[in-house]
N, C-alpha and C. Protein backbone atom coordinates (compact mmCIF):
# COMPACT_ATOMS: atom_id res chain seq x y z
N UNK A 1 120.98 -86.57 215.26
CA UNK A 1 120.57 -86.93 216.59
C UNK A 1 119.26 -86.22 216.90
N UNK A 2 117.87 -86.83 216.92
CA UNK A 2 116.77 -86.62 217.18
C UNK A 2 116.95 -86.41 218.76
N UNK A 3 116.35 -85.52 219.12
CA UNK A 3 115.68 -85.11 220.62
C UNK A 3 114.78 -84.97 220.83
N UNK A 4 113.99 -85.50 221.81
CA UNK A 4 112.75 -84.67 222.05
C UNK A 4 113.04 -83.51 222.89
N UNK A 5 112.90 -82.27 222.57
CA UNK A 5 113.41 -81.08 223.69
C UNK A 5 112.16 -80.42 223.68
N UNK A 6 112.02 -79.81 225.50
CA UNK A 6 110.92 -78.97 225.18
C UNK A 6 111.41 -77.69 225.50
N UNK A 7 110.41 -77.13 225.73
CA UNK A 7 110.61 -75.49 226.07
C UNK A 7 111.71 -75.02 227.04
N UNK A 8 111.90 -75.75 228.18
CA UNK A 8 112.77 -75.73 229.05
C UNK A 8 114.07 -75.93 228.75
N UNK A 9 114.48 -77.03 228.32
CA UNK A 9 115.39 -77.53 227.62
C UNK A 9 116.93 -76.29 227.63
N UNK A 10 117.72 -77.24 228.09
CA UNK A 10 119.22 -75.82 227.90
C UNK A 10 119.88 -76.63 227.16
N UNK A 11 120.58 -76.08 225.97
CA UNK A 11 121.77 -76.47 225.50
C UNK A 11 122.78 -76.62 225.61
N UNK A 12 123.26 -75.23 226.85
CA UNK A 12 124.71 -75.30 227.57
C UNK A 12 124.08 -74.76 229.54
N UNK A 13 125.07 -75.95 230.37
CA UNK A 13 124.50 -75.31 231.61
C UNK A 13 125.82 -74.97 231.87
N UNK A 14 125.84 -73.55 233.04
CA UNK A 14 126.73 -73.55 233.50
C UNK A 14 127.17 -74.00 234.86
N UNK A 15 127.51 -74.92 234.99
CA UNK A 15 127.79 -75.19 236.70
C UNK A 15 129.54 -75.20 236.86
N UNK A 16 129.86 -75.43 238.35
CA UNK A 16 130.79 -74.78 238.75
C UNK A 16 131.69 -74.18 237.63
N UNK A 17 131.47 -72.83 237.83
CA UNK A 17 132.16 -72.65 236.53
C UNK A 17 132.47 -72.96 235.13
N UNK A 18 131.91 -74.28 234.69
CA UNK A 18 132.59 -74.61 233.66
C UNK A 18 131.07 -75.19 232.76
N UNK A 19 130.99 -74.70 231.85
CA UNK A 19 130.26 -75.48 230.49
C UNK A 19 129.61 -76.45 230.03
N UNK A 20 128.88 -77.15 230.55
CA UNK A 20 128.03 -78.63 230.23
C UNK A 20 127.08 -78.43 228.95
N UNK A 21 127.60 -79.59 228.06
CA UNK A 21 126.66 -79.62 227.44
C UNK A 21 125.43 -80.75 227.38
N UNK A 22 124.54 -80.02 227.43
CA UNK A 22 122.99 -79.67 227.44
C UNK A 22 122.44 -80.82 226.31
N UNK A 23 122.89 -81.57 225.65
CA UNK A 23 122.35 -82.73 224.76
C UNK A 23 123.60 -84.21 224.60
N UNK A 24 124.42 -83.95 226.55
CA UNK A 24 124.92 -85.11 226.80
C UNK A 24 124.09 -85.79 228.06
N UNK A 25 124.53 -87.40 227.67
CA UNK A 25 123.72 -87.78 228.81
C UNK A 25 124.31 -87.07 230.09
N UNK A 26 123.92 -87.27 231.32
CA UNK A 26 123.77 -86.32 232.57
C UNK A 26 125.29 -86.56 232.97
N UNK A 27 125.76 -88.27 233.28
CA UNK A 27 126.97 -88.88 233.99
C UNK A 27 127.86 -88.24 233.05
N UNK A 28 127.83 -88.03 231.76
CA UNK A 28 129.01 -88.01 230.57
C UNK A 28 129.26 -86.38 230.80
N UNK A 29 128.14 -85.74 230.82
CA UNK A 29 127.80 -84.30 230.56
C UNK A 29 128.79 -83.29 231.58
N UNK A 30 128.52 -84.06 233.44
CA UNK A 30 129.53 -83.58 234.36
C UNK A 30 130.45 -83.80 234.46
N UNK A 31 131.17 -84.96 233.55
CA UNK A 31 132.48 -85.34 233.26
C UNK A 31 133.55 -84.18 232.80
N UNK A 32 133.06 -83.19 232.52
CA UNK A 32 133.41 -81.85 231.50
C UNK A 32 133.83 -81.08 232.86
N UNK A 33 133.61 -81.35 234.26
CA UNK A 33 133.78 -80.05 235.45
C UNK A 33 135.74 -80.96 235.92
N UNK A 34 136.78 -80.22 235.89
CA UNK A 34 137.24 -81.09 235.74
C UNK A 34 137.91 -81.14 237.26
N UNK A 35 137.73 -83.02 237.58
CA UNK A 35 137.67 -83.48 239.23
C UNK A 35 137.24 -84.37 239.23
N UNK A 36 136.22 -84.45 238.34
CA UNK A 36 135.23 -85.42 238.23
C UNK A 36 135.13 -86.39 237.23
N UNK A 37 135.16 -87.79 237.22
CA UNK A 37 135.35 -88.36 236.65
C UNK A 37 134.10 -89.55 236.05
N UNK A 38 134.15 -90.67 235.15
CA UNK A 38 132.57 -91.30 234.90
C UNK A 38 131.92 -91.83 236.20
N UNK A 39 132.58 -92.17 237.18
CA UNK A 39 132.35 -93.15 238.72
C UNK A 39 131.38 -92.07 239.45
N UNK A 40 132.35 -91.15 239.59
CA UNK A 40 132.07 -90.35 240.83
C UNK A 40 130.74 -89.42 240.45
N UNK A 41 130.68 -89.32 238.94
CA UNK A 41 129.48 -88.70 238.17
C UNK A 41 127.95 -89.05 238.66
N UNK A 42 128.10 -90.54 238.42
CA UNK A 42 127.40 -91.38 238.41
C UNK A 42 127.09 -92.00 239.43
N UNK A 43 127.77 -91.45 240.91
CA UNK A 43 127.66 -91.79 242.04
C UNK A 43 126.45 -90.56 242.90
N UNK A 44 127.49 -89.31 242.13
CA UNK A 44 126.30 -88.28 242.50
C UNK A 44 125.30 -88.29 242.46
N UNK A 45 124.90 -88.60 241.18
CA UNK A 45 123.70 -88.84 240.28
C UNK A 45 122.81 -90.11 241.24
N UNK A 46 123.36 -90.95 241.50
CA UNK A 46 122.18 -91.97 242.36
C UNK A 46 121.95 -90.98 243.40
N UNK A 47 122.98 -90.36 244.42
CA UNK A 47 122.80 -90.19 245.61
C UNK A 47 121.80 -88.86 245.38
N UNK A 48 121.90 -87.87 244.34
CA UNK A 48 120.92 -86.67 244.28
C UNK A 48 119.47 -87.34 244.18
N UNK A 49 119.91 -88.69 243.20
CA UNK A 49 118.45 -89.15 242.86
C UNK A 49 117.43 -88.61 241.51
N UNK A 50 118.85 -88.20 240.77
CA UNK A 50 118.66 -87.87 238.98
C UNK A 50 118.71 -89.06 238.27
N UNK A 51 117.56 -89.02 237.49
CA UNK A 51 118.12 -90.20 236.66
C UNK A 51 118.89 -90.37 235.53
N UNK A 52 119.99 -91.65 235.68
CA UNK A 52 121.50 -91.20 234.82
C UNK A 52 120.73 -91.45 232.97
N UNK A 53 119.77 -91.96 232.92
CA UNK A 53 119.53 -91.91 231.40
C UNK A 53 119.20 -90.28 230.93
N UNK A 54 118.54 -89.48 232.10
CA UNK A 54 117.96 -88.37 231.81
C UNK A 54 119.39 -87.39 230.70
N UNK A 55 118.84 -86.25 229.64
CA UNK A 55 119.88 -85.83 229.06
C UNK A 55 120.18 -84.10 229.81
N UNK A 56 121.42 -83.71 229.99
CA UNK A 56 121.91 -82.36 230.97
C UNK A 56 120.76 -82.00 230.82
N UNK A 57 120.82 -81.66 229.39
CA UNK A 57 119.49 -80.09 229.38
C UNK A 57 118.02 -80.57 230.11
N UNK A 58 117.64 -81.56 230.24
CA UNK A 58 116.54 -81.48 230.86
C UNK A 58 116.81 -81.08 232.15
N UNK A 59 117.38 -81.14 232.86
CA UNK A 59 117.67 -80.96 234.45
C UNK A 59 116.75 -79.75 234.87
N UNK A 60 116.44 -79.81 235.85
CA UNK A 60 115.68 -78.29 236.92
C UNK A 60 116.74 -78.11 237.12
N UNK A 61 116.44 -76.65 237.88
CA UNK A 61 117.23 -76.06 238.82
C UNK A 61 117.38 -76.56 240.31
N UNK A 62 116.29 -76.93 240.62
CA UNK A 62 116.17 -78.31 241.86
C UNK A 62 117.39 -79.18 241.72
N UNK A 63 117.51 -80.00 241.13
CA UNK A 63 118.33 -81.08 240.42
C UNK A 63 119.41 -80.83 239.87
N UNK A 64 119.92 -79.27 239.37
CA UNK A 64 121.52 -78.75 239.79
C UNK A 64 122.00 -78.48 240.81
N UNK A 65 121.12 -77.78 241.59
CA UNK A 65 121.21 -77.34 242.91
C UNK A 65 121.97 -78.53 243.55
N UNK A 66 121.02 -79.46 243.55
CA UNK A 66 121.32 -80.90 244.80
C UNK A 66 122.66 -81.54 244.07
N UNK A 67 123.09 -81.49 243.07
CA UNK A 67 124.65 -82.15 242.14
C UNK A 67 125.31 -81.31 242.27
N UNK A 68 125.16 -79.87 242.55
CA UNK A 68 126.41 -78.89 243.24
C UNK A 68 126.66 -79.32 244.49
N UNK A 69 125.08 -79.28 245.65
CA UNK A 69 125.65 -79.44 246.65
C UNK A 69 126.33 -80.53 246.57
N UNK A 70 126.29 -81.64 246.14
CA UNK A 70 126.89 -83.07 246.45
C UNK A 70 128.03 -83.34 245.96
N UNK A 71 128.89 -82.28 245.04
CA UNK A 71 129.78 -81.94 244.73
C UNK A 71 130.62 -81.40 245.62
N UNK A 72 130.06 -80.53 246.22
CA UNK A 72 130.83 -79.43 247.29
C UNK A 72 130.96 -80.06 248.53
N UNK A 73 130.21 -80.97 248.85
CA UNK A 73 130.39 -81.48 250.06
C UNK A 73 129.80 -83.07 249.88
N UNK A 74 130.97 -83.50 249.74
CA UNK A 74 130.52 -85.38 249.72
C UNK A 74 130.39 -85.89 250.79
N UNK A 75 131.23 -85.56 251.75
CA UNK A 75 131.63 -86.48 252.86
C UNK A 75 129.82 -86.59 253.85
N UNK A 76 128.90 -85.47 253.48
CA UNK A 76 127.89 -85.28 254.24
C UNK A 76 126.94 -85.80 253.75
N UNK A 77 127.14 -86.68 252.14
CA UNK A 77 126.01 -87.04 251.80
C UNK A 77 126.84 -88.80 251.84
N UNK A 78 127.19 -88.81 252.52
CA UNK A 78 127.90 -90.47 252.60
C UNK A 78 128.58 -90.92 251.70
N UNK A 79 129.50 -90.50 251.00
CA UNK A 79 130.50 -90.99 249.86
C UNK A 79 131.36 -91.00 250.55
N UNK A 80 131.71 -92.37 250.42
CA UNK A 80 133.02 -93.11 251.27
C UNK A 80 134.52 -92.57 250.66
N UNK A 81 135.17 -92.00 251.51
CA UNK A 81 136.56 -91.05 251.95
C UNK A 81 137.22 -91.92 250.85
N UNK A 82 137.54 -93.11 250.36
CA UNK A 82 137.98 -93.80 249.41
C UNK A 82 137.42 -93.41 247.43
N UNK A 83 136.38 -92.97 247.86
CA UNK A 83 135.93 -92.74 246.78
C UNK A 83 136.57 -91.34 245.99
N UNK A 84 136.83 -90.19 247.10
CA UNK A 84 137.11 -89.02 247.17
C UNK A 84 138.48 -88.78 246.38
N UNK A 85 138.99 -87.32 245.44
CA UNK A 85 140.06 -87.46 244.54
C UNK A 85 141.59 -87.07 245.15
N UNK A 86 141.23 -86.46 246.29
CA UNK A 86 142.01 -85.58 247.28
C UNK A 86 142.36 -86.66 248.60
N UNK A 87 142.95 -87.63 248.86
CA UNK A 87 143.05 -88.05 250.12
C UNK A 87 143.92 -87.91 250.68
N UNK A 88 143.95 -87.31 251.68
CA UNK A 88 145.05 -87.21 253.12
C UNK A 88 146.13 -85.77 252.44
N UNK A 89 145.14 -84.89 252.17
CA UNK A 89 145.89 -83.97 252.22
C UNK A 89 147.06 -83.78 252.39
N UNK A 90 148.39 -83.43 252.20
CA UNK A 90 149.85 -82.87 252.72
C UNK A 90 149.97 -82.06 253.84
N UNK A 91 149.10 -80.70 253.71
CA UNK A 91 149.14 -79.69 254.85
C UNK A 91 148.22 -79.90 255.69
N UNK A 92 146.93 -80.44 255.47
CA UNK A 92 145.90 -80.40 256.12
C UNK A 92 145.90 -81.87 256.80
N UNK A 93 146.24 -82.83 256.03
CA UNK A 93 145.59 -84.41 256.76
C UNK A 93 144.44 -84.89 256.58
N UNK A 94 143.57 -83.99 255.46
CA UNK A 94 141.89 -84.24 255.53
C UNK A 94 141.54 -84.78 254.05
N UNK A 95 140.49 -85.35 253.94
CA UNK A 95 140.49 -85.78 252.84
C UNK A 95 138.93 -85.13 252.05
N UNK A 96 139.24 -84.86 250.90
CA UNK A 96 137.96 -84.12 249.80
C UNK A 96 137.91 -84.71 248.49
N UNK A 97 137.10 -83.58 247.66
CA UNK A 97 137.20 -83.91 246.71
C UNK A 97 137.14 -82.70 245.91
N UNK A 98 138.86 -82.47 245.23
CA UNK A 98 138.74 -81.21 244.60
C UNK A 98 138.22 -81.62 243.08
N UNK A 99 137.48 -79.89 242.41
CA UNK A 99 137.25 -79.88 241.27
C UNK A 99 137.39 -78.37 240.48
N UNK A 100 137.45 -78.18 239.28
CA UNK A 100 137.59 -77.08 238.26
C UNK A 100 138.53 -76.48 239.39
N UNK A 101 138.75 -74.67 239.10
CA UNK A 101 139.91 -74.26 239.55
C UNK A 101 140.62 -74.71 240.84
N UNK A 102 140.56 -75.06 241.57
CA UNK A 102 141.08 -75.95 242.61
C UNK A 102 141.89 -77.03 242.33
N UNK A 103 141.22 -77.27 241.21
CA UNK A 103 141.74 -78.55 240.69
C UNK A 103 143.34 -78.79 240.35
N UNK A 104 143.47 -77.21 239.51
CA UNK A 104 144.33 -76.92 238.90
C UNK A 104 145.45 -76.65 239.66
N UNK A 105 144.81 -75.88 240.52
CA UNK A 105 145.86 -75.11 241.86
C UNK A 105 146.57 -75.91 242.57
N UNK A 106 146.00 -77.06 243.39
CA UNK A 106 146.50 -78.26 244.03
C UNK A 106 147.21 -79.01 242.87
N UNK A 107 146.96 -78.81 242.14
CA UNK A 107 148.48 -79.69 241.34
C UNK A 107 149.37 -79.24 240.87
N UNK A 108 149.56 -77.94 241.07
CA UNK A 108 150.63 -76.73 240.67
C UNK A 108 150.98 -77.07 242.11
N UNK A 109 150.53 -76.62 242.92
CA UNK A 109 151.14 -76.66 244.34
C UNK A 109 151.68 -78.00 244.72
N UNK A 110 151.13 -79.26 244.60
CA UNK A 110 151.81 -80.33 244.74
C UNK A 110 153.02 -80.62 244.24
N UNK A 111 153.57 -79.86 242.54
CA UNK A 111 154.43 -80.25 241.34
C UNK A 111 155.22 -79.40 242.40
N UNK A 112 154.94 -78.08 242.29
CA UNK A 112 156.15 -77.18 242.89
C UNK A 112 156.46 -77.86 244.12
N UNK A 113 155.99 -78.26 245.34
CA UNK A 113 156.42 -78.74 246.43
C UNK A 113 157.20 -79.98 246.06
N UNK A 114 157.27 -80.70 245.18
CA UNK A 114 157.93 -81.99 244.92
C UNK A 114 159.19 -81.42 244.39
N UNK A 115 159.56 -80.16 243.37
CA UNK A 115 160.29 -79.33 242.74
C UNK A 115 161.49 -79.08 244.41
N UNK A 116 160.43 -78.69 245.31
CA UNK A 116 161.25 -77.89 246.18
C UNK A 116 162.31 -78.65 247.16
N UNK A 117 161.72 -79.93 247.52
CA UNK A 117 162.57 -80.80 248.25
C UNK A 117 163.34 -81.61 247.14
N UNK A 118 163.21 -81.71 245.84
CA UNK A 118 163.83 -82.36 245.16
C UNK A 118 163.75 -83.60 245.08
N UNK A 119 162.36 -83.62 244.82
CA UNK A 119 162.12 -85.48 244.80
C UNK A 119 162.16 -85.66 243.32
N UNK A 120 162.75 -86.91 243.02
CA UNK A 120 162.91 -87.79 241.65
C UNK A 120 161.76 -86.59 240.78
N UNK A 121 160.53 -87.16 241.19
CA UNK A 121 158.97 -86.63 240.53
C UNK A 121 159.32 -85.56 240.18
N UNK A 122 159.83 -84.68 241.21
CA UNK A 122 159.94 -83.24 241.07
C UNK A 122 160.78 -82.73 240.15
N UNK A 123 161.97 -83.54 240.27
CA UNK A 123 163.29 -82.94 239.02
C UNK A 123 162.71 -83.22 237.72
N UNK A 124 161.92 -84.07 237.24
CA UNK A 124 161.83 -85.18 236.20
C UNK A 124 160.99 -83.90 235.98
N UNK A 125 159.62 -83.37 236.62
CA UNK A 125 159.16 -82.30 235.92
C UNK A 125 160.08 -80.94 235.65
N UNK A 126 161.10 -80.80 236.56
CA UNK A 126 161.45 -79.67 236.45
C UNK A 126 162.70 -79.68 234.84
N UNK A 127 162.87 -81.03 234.44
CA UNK A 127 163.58 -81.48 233.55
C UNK A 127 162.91 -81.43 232.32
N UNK A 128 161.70 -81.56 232.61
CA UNK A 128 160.81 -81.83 231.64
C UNK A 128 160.72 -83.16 230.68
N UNK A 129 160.91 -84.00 231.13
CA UNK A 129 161.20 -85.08 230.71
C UNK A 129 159.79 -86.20 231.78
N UNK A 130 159.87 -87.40 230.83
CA UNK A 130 158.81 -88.09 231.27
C UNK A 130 158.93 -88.41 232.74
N UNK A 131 157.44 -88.54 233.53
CA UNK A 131 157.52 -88.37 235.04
C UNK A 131 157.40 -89.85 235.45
N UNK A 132 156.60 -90.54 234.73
CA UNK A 132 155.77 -91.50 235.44
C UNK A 132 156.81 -93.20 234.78
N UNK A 133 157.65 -93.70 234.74
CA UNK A 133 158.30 -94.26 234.52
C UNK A 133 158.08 -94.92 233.38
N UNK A 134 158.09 -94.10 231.84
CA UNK A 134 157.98 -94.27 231.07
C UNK A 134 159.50 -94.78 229.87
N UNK A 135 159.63 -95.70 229.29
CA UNK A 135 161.18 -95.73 228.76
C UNK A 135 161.36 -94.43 227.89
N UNK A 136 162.66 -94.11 228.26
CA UNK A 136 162.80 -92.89 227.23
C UNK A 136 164.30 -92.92 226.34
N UNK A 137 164.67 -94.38 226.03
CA UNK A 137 165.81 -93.87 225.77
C UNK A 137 165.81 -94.25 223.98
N UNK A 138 164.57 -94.71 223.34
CA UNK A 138 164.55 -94.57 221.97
C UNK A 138 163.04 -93.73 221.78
N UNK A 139 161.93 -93.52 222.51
CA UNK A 139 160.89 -92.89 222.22
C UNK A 139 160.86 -91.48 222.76
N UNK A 140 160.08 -90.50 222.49
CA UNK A 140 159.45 -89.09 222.37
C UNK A 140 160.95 -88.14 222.15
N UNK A 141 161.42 -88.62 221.21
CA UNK A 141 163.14 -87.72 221.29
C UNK A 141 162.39 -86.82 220.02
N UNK A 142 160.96 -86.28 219.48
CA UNK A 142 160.63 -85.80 218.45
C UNK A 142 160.23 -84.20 219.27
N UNK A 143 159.50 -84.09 220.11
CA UNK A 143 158.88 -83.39 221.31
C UNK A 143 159.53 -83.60 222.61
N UNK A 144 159.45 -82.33 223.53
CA UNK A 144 159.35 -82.77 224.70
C UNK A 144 158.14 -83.22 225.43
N UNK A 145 158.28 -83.82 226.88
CA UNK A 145 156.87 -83.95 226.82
C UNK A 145 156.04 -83.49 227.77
N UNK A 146 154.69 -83.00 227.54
CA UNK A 146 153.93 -82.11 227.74
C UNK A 146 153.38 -82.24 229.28
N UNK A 147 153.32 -83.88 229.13
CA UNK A 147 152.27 -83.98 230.89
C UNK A 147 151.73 -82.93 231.36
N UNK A 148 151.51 -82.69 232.40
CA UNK A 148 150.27 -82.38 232.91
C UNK A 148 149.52 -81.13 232.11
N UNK A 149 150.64 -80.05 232.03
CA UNK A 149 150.35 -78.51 231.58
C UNK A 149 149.72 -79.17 230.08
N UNK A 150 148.46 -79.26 229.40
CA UNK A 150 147.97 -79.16 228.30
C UNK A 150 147.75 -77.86 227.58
């Protein structure tokens, strides 16, 4: 894989926390923060006003800056509440868009709260057995199965 890279050029960026690599295209590259998915990548990316052919490592610091902020706060740069990964909160009622450790947290907290009132969802994880209405009565009898916790 030929590049043209110049001096500037990063191989690995770090944004929110997590690892990008620096010789993926830009949309594919933030796919790696995890929250974020190819859509919503690529949504940022128009609205910052990066261009999606451009590759990570070229980016300024200008041009991370403005894909954090638009990360951290969508609702202010006009990304429609539908678009968002978080809607209608449980405790809150509000709708966002979580990513990297947050990410993780709100779905520990969601699993356990489903655990606690004892919904179907909830036993099925607490069983460990498939959640999402998968047949189980001749397949995965080799493993249990893993869902969410990787």
């Amino acid at each position: 894989m030929s590049l043209m890279m110049g001096q500037e050029f990063q191989h690995i960026l770090r944004i929110l926390n997590t690892n990008v690599e620096g010789r993926r295209n830009v949309v594919f590259a933030l796919t790696k923060i995890k929250g974020l998915g190819r859509r919503f990548a690529n949504l940022i990316c128009k609205k910052a006003e990066v261009d999606v052919d451009k590759r990570a490592g070229e980016l300024t610091a200008d041009e991370i800056e403005k894909l954090v902020a638009i990360i951290q706060s969508p609702k202010q740069f006009k990304i429609p509440l539908w678009f968002l990964n978080r809607q209608k909160d449980f405790k809150t009622g509000k709708y966002s868009q979580v990513f990297a450790q947050a990410f993780d947290a709100k779905l520990r907290e969601d699993i356990e709260r489903m655990k606690k009132i004892r919904a179907h969802r909830g036993l099925r994880h607490w069983w460990g057995i498939r959640v999402r209405g998968q047949h189980t009565k001749t397949t995965g009898r080799r493993a249990i199965a893993h869902g969410v916790g990787k």
